[in-house]
C-alpha atoms as a PDB file:
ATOM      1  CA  UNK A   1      48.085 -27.471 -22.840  1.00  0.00           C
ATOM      2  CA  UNK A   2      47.323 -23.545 -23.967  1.00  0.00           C
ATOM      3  CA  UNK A   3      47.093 -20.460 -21.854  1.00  0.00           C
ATOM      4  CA  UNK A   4      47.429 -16.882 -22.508  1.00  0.00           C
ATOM      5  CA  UNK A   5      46.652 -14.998 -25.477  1.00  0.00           C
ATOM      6  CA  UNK A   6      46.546 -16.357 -28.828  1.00  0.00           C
ATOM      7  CA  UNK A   7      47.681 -14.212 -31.775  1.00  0.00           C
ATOM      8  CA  UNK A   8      46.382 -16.372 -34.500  1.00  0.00           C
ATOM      9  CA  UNK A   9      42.847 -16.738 -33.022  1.00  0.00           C
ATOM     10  CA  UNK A  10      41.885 -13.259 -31.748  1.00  0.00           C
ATOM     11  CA  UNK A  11      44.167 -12.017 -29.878  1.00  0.00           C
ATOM     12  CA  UNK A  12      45.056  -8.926 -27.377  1.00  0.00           C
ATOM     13  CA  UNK A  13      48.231  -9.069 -29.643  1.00  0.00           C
ATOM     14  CA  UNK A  14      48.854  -6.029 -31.954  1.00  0.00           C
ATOM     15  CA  UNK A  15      52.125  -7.179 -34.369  1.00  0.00           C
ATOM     16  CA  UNK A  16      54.339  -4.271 -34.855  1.00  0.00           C
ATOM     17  CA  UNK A  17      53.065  -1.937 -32.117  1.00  0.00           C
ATOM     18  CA  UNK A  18      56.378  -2.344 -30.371  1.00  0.00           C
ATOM     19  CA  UNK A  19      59.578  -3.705 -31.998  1.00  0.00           C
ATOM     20  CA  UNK A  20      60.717  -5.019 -28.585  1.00  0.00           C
ATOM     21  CA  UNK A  21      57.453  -7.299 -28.817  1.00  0.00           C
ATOM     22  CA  UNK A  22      58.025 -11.029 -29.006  1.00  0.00           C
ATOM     23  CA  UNK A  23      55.782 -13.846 -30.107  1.00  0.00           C
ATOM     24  CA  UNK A  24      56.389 -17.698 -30.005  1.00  0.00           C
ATOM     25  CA  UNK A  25      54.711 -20.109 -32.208  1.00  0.00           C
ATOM     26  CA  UNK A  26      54.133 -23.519 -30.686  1.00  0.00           C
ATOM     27  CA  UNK A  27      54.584 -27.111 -32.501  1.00  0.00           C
ATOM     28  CA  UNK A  28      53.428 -30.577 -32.175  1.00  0.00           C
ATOM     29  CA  UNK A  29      57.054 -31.738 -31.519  1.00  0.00           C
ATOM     30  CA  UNK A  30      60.459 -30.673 -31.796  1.00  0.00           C
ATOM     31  CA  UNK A  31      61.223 -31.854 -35.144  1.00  0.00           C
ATOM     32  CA  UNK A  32      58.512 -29.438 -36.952  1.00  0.00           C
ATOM     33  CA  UNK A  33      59.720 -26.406 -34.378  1.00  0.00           C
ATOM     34  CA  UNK A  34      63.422 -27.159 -35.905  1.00  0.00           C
ATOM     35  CA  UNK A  35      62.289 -27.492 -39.537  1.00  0.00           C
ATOM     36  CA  UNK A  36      60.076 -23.946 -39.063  1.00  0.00           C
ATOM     37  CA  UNK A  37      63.367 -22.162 -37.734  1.00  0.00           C
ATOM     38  CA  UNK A  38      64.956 -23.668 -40.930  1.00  0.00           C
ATOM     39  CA  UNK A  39      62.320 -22.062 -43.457  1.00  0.00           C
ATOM     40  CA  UNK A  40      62.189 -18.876 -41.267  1.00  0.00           C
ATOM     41  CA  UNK A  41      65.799 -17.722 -41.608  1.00  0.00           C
ATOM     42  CA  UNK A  42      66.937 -19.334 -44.389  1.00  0.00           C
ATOM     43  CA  UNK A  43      64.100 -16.495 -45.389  1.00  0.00           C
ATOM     44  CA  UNK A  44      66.280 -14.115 -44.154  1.00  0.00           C
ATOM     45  CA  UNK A  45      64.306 -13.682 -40.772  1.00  0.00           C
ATOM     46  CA  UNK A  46      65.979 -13.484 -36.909  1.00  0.00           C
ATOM     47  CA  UNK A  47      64.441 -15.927 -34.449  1.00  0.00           C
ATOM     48  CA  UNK A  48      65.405 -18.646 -31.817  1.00  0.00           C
ATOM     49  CA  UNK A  49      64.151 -21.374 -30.413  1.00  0.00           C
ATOM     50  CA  UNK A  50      63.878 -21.137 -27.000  1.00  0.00           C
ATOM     51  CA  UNK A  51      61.996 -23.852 -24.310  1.00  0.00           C
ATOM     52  CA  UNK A  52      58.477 -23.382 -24.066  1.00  0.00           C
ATOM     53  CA  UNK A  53      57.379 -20.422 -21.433  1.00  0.00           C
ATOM     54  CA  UNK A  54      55.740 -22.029 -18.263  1.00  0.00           C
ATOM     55  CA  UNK A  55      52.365 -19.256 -18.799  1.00  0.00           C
ATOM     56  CA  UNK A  56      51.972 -21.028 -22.076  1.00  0.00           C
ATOM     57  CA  UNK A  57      52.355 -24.748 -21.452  1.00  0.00           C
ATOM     58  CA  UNK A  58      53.905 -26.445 -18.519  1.00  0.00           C
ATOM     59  CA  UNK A  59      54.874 -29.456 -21.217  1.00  0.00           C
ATOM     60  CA  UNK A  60      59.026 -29.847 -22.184  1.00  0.00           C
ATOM     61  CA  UNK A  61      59.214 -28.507 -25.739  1.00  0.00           C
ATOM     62  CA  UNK A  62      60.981 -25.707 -27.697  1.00  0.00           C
ATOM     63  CA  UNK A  63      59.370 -22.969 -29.406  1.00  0.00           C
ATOM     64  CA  UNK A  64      60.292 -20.287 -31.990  1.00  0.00           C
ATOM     65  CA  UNK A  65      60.513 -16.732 -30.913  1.00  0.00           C
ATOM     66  CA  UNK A  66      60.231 -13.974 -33.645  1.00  0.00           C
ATOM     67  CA  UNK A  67      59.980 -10.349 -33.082  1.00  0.00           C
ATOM     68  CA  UNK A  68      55.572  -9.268 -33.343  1.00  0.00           C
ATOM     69  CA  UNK A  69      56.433  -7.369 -36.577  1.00  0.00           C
ATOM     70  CA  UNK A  70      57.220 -10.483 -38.493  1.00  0.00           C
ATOM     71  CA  UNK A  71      53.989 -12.335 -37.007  1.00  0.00           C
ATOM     72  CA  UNK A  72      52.074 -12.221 -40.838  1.00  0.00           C
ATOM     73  CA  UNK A  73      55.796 -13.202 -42.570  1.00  0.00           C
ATOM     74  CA  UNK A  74      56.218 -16.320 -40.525  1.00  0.00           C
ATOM     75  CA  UNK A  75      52.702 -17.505 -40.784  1.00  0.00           C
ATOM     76  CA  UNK A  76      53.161 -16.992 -44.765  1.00  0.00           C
ATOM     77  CA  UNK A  77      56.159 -18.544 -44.584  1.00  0.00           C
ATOM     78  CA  UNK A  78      55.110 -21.741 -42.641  1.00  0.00           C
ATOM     79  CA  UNK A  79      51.966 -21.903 -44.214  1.00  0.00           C
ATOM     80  CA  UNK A  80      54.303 -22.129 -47.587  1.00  0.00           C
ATOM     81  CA  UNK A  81      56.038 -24.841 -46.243  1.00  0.00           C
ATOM     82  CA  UNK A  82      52.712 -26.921 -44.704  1.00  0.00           C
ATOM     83  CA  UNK A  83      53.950 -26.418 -41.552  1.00  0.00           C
ATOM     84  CA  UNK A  84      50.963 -25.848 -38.902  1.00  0.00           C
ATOM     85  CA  UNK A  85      51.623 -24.275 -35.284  1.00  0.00           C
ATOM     86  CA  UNK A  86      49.460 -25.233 -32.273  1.00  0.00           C
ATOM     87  CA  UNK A  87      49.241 -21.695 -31.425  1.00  0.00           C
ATOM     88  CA  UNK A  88      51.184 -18.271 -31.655  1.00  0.00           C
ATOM     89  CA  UNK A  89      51.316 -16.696 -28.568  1.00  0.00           C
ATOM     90  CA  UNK A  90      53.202 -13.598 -26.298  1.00  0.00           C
ATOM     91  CA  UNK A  91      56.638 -14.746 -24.926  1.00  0.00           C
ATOM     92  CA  UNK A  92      55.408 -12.895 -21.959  1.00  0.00           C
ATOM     93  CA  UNK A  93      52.610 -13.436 -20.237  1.00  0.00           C
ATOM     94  CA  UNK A  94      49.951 -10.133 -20.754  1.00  0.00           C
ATOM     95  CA  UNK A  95      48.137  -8.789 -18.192  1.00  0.00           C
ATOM     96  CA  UNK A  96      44.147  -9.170 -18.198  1.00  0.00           C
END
């Protein structure tokens, strides 16, 4: 179901090296990707959720994108909240 470059299992992703950088975390369905956008900006954080990017899975789904300088904020904040990801990963795909 996973390609590309994980950021929460050693990735080629460096959070807040460019503020134009986005990440999307992955979830096991749509309900937990709608509750995480919940606890994320009622936190006070900008994000969307946005259909899963074909590089990462070519399953129907919806992810949350959040800018890479917020990558350690939304783990702590989901993580808070019990709420596991499958995988955070570049909205784009990176080149090897």
């Amino acid at each position: 179901m996973r390609a590309g470059n994980d950021a929460e299992n050693g990735s080629k992703v460096s959070a807040g090296t460019d503020a134009e950088e986005k990440l999307v975390a992955l979830f096991e369905n749509t309900s937990t990707a709608l509750l995480a956008e919940k606890v994320v900006v009622a936190a006070g954080l900008t994000v969307k959720l946005i259909p899963v990017p074909r590089h990462i899975s070519s399953d129907c789904g919806v992810c949350l994108r959040f800018p890479a300088a917020g990558l350690e904020r939304v783990r702590e904040l989901l993580r808070s909240r019990g709420l596991e990801t499958l995988g955070v990963f570049p909205e784009r795909p990176t080149s090897s």
